[in-house]
Protein backbone atom coordinates (compact mmCIF):
# COMPACT_ATOMS: atom_id res chain seq x y z
CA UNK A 1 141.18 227.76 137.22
CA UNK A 2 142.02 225.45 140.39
CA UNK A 3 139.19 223.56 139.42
CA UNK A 4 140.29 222.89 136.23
CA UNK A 5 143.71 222.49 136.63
CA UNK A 6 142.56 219.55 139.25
CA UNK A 7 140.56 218.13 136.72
CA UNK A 8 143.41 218.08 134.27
CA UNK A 9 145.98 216.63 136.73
CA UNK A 10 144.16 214.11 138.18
CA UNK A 11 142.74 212.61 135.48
CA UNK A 12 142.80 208.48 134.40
CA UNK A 13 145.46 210.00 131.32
CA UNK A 14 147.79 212.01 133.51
CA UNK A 15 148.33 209.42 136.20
CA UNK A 16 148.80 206.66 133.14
CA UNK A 17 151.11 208.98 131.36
CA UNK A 18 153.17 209.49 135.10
CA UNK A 19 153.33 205.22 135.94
CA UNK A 20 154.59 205.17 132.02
CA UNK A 21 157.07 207.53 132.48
CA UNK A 22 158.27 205.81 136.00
CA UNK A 23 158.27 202.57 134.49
CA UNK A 24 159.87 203.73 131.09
CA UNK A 25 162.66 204.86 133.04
CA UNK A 26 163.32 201.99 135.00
CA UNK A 27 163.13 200.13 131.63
CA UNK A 28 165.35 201.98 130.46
CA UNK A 29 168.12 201.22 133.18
CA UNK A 30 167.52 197.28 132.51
CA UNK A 31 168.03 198.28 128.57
CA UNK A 32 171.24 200.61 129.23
CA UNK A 33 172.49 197.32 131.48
CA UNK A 34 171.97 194.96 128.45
CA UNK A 35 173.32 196.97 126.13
CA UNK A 36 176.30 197.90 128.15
CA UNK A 37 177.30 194.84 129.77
CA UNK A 38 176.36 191.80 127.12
CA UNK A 39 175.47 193.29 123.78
CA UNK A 40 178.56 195.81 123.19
CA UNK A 41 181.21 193.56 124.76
CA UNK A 42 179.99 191.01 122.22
CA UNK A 43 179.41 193.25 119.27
CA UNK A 44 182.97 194.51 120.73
CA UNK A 45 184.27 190.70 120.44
CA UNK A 46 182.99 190.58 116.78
CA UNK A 47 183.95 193.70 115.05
CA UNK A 48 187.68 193.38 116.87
CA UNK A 49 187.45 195.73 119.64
CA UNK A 50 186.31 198.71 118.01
CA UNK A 51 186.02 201.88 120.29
CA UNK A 52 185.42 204.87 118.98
CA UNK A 53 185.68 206.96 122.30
CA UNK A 54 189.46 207.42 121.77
CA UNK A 55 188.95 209.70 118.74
CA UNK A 56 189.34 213.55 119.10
CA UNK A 57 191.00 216.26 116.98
CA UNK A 58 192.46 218.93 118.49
CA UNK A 59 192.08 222.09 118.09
CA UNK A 60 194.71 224.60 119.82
CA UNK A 61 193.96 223.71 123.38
CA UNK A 62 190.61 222.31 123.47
CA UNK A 63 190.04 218.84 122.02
CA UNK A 64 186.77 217.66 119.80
CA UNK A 65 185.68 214.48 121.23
CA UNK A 66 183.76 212.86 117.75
CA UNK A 67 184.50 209.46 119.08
CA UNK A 68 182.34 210.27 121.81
CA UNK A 69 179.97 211.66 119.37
CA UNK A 70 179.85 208.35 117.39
CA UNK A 71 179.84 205.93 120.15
CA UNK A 72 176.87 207.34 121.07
CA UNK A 73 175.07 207.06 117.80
CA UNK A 74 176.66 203.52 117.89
CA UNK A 75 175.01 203.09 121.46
CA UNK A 76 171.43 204.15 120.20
CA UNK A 77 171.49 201.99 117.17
CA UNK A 78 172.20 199.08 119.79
CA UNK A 79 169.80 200.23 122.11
CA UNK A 80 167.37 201.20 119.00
CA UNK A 81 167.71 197.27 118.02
CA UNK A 82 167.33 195.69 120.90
CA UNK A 83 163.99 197.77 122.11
CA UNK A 84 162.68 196.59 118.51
CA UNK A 85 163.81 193.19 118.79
CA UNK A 86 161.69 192.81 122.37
CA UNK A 87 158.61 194.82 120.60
CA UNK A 88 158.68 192.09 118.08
CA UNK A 89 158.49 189.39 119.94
CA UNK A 90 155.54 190.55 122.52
CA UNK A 91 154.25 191.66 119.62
CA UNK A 92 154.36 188.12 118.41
CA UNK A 93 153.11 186.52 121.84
CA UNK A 94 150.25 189.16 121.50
CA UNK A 95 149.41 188.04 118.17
CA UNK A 96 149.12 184.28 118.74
CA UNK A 97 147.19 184.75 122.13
CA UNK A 98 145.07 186.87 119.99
CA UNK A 99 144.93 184.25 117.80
CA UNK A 100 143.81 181.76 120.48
CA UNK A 101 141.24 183.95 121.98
CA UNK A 102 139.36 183.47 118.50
CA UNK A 103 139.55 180.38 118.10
CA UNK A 104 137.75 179.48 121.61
CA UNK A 105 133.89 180.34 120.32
CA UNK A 106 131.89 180.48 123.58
CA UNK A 107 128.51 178.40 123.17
CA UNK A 108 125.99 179.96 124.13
CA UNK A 109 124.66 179.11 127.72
CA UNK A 110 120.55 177.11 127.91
CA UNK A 111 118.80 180.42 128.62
CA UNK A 112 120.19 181.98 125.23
CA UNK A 113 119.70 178.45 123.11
CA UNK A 114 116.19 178.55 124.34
CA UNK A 115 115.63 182.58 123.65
CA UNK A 116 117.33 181.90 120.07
CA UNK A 117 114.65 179.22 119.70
CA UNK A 118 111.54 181.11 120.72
CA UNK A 119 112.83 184.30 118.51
CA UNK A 120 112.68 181.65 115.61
CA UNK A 121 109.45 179.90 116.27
CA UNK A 122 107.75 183.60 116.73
CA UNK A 123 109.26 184.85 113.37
CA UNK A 124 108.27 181.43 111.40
CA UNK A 125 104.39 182.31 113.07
CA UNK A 126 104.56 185.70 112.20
CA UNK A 127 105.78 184.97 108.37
CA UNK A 128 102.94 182.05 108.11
CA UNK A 129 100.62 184.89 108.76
């Protein structure tokens, strides 16, 4: 069972799954930074202010906090957005290297011109006969 268990955690998958998750997290600080500090203040700026963390009902002595609630879902959508947004366009840098890559054909180098060649001449003498 050690054995196995060894196998299993060190594995290529498990260590690429454990630098993802490091990595997704601190991507995920540098997208909870943009989100809080440029694109709420500004979507803030355009929708007049709009802050929904003030909103609660109360309920004998405790208080609902739904404002809370939907700032959050607010939050994600931003969040949601932006992550696509920055897919998108490496997505779109991907594409067009991609697209550059196939474009370059690679000739083939003397040794394979002259193998190409002799392949031909030996089929052409073997079809004659």
């Amino acid at each position: 069972m050690w054995n196995d268990f060894k196998e299993f955690a060190f594995k290529g998958n498990v260590m690429d799954l454990a630098v993802a998750v490091v990595i997704g997290a601190a991507f995920s600080a540098i997208v909870t930074s943009l989100v809080d500090n440029i694109i709420t203040p500004l979507v803030g700026m355009i929708a007049g202010g709009i802050d929904f963390t003030g909103l609660k009902i109360k309920v004998g002595s405790a208080e609902l906090l739904y404002g809370n609630f939907i700032q959050s879902i607010f939050d994600f959508l931003i969040i949601a957005f932006s992550i696509f947004l920055f897919i998108r366009l490496l997505m779109k840098f991907k594409r067009k290297k991609e697209e550059e890559e196939e474009e370059v054909v690679e000739e083939p180098d003397a040794q394979e011109q002259l193998l190409t060649e002799i392949r031909d001449l030996l089929k052409e003498q073997n079809n004659k006969n």
